[in-house]
Protein backbone atom coordinates (compact mmCIF):
# COMPACT_ATOMS: atom_id res chain seq x y z
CA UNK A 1 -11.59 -6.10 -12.98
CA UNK A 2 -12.24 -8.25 -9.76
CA UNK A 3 -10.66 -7.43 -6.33
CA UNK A 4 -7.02 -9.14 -6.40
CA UNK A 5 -5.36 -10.86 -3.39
CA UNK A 6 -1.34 -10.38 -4.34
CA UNK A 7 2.24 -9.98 -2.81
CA UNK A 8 4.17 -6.53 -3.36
CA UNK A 9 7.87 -7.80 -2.94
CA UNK A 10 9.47 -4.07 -1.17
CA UNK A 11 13.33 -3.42 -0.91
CA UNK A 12 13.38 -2.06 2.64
CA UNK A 13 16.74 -1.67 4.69
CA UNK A 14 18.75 -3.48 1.65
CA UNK A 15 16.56 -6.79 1.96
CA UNK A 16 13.23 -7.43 -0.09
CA UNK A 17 9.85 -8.34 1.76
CA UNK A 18 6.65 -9.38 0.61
CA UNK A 19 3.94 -8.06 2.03
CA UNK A 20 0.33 -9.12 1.67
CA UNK A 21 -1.57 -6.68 -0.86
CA UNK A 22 -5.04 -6.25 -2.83
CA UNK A 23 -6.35 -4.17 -5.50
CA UNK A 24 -9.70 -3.21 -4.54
CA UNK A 25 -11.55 -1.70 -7.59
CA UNK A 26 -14.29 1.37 -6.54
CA UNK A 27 -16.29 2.12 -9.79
CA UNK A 28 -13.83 4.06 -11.94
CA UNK A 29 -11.30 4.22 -9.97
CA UNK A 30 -9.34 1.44 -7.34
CA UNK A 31 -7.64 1.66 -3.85
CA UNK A 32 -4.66 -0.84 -3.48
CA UNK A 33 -4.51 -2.14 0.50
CA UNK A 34 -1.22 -3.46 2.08
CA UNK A 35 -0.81 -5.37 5.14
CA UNK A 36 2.33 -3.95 7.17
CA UNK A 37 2.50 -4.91 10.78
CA UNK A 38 -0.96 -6.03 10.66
CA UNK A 39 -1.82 -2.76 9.85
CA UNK A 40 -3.64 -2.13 6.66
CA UNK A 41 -2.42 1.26 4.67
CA UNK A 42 -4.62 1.91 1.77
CA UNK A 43 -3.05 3.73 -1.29
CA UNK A 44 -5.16 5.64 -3.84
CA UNK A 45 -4.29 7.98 -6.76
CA UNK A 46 -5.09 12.05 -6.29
CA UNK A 47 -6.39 14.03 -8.43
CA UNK A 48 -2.60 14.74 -9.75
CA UNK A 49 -2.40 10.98 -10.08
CA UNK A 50 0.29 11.33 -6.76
CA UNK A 51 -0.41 8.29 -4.33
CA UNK A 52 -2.36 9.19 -1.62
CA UNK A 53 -1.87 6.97 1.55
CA UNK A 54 -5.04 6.40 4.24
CA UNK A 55 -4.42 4.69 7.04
CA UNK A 56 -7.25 4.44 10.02
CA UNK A 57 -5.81 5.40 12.89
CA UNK A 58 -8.07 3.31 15.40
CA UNK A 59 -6.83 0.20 13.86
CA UNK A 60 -3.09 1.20 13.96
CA UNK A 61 -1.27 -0.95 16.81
CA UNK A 62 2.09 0.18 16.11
CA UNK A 63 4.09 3.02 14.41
CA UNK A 64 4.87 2.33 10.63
CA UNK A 65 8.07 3.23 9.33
CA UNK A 66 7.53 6.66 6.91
CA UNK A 67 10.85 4.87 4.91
CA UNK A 68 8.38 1.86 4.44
CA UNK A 69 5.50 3.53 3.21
CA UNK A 70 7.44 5.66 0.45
CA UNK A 71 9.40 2.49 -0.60
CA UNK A 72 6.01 0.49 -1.11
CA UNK A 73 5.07 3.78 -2.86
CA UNK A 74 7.90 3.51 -5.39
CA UNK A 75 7.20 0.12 -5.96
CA UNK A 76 3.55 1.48 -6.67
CA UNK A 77 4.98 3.82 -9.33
CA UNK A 78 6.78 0.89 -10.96
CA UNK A 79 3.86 -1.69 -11.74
């Protein structure tokens, strides 16, 4: 499996955006990044296969919508 460029179409506020996404494969295991106010939020399965989300503070210009991140997370669950 290569690294994937892709759009994750998210139901947010009752309208759908698509926001820019990849799946970025590590080994065994793969991290899926996604672009949200030019911020990238990484997403990566736990050891209870739960999504855990990383997101680097430093490069973090503005605040991101908790809402948003578990709606891209139940989009997540769905593919």
């Amino acid at each position: 499996m290569a690294n994937e460029n892709f759009e994750l179409p998210v139901t947010y506020n009752g309208k759908e955006e698509l926001f820019p996404a990849r799946l970025v494969q590590f080994g065994y295991t793969y991290r899926i990044e996604v672009e949200v106010n030019l911020a990238t939020i990484s997403f990566e399965r736990d050891e209870e296969k739960n999504w855990r989300v990383l997101i680097d503070p430093e490069k973090l210009d503005s605040k991101i919508d908790a809402n948003l991140v578990n709606a891209i997370i139940e989009v997540l669950d769905e593919l």
